[in-house]
N, C-alpha and C. Protein backbone atom coordinates (compact mmCIF):
# COMPACT_ATOMS: atom_id res chain seq x y z
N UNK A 1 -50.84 10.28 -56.58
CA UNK A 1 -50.77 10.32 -58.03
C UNK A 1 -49.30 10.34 -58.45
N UNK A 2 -48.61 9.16 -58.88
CA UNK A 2 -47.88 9.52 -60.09
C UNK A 2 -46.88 11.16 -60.56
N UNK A 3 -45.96 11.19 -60.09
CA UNK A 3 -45.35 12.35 -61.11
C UNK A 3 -44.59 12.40 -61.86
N UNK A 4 -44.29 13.29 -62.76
CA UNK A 4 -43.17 13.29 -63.69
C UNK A 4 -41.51 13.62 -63.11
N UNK A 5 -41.03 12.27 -63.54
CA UNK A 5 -39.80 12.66 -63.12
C UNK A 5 -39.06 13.65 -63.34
N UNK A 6 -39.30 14.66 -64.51
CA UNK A 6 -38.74 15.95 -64.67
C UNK A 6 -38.45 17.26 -64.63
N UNK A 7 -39.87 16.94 -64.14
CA UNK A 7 -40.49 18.20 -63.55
C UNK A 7 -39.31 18.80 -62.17
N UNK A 8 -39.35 20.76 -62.51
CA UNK A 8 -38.38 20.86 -61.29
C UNK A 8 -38.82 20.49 -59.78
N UNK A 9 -37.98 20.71 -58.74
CA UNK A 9 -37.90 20.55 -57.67
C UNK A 9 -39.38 21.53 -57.04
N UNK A 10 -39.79 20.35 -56.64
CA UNK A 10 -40.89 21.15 -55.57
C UNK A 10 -40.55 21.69 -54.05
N UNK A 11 -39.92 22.78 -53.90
CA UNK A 11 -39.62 22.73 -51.69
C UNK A 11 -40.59 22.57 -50.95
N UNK A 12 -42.28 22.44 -51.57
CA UNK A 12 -43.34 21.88 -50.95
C UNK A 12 -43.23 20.33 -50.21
N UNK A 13 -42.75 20.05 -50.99
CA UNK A 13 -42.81 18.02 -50.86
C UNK A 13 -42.86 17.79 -49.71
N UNK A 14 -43.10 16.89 -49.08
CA UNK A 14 -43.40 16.39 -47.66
C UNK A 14 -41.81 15.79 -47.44
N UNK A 15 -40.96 15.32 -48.40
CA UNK A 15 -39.76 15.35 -47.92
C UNK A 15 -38.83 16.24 -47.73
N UNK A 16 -39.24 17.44 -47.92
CA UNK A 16 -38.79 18.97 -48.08
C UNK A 16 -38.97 19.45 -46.20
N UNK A 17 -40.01 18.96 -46.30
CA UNK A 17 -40.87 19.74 -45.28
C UNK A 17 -39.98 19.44 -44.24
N UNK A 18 -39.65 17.77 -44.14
CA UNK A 18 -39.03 16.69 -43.19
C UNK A 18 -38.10 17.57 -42.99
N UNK A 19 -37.38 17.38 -44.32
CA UNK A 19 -35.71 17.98 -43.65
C UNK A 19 -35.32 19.42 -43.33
N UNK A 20 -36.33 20.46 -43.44
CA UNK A 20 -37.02 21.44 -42.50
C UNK A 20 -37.18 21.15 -41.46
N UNK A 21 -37.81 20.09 -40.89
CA UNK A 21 -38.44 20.05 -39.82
C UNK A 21 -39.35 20.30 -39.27
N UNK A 22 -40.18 20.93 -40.42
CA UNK A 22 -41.51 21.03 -40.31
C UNK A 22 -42.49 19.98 -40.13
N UNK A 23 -42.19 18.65 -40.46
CA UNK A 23 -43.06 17.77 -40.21
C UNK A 23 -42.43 16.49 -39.62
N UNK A 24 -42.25 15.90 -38.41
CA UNK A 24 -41.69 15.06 -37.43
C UNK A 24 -41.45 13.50 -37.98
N UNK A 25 -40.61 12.89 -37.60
CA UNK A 25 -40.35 11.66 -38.63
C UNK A 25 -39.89 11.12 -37.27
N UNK A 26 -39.56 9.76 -37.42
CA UNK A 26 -39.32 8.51 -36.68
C UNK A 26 -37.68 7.99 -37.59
N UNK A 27 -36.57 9.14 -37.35
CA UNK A 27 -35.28 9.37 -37.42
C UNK A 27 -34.62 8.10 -37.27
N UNK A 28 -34.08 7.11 -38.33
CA UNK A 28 -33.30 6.04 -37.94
C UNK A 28 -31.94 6.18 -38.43
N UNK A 29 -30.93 7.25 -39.05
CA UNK A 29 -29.66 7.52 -39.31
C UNK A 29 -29.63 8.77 -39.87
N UNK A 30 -29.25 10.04 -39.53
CA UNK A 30 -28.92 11.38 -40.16
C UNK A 30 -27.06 11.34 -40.24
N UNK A 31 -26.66 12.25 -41.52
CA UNK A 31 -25.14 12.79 -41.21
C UNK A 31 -25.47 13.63 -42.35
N UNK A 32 -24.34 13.88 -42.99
CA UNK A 32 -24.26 15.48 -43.85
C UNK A 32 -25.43 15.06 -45.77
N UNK A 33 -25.41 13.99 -45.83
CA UNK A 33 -26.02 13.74 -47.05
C UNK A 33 -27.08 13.15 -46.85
N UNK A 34 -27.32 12.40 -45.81
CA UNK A 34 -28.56 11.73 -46.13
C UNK A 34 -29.47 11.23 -44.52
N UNK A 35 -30.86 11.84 -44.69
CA UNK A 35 -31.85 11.42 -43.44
C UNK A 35 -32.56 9.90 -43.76
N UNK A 36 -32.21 9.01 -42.60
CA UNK A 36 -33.38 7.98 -42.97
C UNK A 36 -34.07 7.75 -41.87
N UNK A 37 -35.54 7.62 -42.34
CA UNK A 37 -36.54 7.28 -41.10
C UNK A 37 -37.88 6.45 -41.46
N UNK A 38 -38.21 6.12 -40.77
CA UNK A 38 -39.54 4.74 -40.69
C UNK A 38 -40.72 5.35 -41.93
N UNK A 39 -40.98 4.70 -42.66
CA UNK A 39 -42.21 4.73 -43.42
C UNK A 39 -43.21 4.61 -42.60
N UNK A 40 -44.22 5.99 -42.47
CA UNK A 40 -45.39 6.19 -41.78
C UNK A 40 -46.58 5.33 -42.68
N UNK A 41 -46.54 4.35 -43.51
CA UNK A 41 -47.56 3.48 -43.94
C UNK A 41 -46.50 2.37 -44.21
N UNK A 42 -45.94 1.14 -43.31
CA UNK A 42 -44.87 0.25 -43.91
C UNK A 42 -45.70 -0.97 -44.48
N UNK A 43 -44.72 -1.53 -45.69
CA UNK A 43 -45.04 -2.37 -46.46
C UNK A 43 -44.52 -3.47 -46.15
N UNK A 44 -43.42 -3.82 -45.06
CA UNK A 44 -42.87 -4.37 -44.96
C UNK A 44 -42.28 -4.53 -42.94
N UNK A 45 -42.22 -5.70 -42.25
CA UNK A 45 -41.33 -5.33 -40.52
C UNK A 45 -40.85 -4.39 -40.46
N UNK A 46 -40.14 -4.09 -41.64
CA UNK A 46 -39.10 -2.95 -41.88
C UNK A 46 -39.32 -2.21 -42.84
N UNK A 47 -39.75 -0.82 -43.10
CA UNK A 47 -39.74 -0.13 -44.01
C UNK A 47 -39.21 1.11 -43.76
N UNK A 48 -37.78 1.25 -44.33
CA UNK A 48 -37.17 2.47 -43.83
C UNK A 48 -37.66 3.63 -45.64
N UNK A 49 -37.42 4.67 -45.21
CA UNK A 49 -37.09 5.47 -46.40
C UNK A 49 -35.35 6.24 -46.21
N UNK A 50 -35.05 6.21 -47.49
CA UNK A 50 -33.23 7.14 -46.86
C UNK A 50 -33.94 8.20 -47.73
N UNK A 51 -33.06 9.42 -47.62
CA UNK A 51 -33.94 10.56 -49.02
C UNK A 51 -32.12 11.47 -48.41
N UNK A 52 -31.50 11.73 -49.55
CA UNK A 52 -30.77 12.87 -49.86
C UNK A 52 -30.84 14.46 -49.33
N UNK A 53 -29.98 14.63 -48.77
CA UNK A 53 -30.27 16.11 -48.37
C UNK A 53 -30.31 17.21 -49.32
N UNK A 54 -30.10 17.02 -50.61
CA UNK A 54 -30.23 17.83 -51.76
C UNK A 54 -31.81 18.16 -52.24
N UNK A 55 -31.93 19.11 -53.19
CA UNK A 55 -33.13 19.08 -54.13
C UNK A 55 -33.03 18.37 -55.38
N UNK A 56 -32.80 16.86 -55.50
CA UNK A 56 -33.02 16.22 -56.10
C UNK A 56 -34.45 15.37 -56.51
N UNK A 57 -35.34 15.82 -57.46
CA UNK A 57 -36.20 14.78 -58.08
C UNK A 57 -36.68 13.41 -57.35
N UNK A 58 -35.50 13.28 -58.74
CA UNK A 58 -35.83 11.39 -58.75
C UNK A 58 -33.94 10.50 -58.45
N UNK A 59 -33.68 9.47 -59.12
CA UNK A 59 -32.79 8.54 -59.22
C UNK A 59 -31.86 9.55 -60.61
N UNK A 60 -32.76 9.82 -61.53
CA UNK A 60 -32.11 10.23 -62.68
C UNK A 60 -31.56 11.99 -62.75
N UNK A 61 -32.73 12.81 -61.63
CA UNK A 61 -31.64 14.19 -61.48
C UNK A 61 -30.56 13.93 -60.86
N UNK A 62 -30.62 12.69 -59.39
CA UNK A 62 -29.39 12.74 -58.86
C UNK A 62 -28.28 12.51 -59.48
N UNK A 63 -28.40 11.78 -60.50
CA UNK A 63 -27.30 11.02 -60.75
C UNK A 63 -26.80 11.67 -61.79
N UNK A 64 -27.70 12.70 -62.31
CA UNK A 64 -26.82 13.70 -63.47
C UNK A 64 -26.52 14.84 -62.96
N UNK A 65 -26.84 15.25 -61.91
CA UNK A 65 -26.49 16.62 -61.13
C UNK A 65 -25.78 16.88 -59.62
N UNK A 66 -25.93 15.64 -58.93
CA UNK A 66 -25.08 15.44 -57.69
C UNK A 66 -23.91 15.55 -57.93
N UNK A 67 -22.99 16.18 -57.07
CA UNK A 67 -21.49 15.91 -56.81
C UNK A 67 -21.26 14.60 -56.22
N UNK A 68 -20.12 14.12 -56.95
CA UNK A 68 -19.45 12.86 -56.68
C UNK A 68 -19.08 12.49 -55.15
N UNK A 69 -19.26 13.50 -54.17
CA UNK A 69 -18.99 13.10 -52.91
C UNK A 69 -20.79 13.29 -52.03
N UNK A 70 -21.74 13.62 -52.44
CA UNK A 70 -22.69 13.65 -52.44
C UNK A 70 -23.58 12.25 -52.82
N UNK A 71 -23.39 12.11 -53.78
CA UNK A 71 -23.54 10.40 -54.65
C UNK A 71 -23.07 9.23 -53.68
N UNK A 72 -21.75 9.64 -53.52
CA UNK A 72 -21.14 8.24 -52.46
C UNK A 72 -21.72 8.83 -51.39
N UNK A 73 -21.96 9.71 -50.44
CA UNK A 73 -22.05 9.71 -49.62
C UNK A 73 -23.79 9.05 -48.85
N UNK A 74 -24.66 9.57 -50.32
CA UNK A 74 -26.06 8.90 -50.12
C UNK A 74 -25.80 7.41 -50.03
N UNK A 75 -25.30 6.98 -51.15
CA UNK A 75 -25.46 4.94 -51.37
C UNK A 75 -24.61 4.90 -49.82
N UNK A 76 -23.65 5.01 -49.49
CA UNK A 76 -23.16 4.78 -48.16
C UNK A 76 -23.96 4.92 -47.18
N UNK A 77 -24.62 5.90 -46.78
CA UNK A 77 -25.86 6.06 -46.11
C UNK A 77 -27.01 5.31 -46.35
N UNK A 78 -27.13 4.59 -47.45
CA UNK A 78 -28.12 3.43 -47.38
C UNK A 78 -27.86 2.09 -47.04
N UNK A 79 -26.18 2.04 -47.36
CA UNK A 79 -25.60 0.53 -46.80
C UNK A 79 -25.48 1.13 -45.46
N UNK A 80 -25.31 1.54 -44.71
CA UNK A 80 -25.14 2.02 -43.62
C UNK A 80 -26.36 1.13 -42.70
N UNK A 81 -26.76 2.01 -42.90
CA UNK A 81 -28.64 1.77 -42.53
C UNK A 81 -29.16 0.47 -42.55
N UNK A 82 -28.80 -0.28 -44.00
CA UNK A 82 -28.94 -1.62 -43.79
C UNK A 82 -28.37 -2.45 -43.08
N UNK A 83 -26.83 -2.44 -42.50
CA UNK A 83 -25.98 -2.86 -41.93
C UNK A 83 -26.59 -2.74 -40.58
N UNK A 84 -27.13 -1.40 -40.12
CA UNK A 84 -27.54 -1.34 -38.78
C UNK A 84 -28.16 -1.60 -38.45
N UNK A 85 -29.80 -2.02 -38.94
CA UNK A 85 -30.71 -2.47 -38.75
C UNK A 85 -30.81 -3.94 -38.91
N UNK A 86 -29.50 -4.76 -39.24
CA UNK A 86 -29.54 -5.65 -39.73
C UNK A 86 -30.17 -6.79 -40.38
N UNK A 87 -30.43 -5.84 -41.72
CA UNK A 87 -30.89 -6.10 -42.76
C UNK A 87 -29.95 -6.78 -44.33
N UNK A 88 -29.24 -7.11 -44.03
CA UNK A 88 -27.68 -7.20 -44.75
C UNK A 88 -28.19 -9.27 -44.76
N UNK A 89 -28.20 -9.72 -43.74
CA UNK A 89 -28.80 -11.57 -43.61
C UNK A 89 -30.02 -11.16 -42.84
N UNK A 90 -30.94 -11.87 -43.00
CA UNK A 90 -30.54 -12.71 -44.37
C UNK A 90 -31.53 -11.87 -45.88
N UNK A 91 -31.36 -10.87 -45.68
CA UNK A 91 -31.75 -10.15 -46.93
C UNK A 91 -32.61 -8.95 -46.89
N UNK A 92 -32.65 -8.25 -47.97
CA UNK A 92 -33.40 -6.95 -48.01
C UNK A 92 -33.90 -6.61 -49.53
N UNK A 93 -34.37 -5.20 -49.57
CA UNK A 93 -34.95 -5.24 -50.46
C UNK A 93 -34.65 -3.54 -50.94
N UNK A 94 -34.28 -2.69 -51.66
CA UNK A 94 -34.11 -1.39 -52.26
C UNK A 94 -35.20 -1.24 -53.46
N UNK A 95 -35.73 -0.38 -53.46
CA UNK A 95 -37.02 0.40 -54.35
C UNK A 95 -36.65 1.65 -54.36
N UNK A 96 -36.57 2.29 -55.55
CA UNK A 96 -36.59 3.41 -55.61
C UNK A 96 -37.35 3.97 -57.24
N UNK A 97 -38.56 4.70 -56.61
CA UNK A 97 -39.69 4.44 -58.09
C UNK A 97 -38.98 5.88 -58.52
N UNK A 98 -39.65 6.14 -60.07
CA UNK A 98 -39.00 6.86 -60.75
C UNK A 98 -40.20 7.45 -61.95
N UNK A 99 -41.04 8.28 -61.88
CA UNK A 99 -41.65 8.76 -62.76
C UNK A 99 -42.68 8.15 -62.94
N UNK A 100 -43.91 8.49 -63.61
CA UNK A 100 -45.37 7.76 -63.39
C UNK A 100 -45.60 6.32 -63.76
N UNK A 101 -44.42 6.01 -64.57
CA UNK A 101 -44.46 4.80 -64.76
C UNK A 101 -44.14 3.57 -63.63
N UNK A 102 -43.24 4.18 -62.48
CA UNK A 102 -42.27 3.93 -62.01
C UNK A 102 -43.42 4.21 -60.39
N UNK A 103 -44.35 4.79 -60.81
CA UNK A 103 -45.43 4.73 -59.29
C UNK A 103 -44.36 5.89 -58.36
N UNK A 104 -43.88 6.92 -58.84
CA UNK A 104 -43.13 7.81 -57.76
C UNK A 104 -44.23 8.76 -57.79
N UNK A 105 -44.77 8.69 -56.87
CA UNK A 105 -45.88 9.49 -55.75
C UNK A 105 -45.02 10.87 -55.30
N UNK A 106 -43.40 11.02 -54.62
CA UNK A 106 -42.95 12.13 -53.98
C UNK A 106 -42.01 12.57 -54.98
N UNK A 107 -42.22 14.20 -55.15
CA UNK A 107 -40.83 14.30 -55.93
C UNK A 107 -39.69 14.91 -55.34
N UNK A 108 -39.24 13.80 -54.31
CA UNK A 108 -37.69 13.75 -53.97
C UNK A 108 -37.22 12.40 -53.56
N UNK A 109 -36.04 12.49 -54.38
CA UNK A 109 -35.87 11.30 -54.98
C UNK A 109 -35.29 10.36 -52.78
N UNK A 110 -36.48 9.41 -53.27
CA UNK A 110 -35.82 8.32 -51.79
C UNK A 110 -35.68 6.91 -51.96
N UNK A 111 -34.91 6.10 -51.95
CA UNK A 111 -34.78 5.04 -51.91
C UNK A 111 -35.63 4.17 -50.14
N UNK A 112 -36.46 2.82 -50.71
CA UNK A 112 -36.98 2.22 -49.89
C UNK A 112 -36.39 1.12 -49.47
N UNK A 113 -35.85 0.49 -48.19
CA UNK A 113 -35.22 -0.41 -47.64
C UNK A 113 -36.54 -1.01 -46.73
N UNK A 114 -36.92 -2.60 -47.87
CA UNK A 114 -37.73 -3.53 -47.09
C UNK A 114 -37.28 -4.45 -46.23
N UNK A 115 -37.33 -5.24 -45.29
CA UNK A 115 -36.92 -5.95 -44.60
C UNK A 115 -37.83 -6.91 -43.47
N UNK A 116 -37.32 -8.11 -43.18
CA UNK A 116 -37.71 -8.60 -41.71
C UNK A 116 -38.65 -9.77 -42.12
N UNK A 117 -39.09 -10.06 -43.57
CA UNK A 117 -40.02 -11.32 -44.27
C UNK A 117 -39.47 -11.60 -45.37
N UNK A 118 -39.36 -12.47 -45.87
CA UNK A 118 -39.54 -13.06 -47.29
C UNK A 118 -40.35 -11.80 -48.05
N UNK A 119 -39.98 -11.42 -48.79
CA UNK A 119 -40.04 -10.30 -49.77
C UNK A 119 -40.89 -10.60 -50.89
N UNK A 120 -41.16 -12.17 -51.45
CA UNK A 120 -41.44 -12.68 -52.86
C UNK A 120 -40.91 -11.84 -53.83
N UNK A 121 -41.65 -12.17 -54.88
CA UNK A 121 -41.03 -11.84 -56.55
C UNK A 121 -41.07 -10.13 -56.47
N UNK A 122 -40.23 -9.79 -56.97
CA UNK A 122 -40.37 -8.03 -56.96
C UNK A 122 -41.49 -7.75 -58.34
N UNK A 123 -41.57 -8.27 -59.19
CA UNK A 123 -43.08 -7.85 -60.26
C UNK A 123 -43.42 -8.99 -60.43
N UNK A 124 -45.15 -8.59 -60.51
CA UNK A 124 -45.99 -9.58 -61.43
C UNK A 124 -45.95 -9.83 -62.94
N UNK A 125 -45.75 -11.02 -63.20
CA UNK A 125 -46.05 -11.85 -64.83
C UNK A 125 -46.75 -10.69 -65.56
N UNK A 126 -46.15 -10.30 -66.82
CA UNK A 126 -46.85 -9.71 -67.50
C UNK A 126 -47.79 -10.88 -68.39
């Protein structure tokens, strides 16, 4: 289901849990800001998730409440990731949903890195 992007920080979340370690992931780049590891349902050859080591939401708490070396240090950690997996040629794909409109199911905020097919149109024709 859908949540509200505004709602505070849940430490329940299953991405909470992760970076606890309470619940085991398929680890493809850790350092001080940001864990990324395999999407346990992929949409894509490649479906990584990156997720922030903070209690950030969505796209829109991070970006009004992160520290500036926190901020760079996540997007770096997602070019990172793409670079390594080499996903960079011949192309990729970043998702990051945002509130019920936006289909964000977890509330902590993760960016999705598709890869490894032809991607098609990112939305359908209204």
């Amino acid at each position: 289901m859908p949540i509200d992007a505004t709602q505070p920080y849940d430490d329940d979340n299953i991405f909470a849990k992760i970076l606890r370690g309470e619940i085991p992931n398929k680890t493809v780049y850790e350092d001080d800001f940001a864990l990324a590891f395999h999407d346990i349902n992929p949409q894509a050859p490649t479906h990584v998730l990156v997720i922030p080591k903070g209690r950030y939401v969505s796209w829109d708490d991070f970006s009004a409440k992160a520290e500036a070396e926190e901020i760079a240090g996540f997007v770096r950690a997602v070019g990172h990731v793409a670079r390594t997996m080499g996903l960079v040629e011949p192309g990729y794909r970043l998702l990051a949903n945002i509130g019920g409109h936006g289909h964000q199911e977890v509330p902590h905020l993760h960016v999705h890195l598709f890869g490894g097919r032809p991607l098609g149109p990112m939305l359908m024709s209204v």
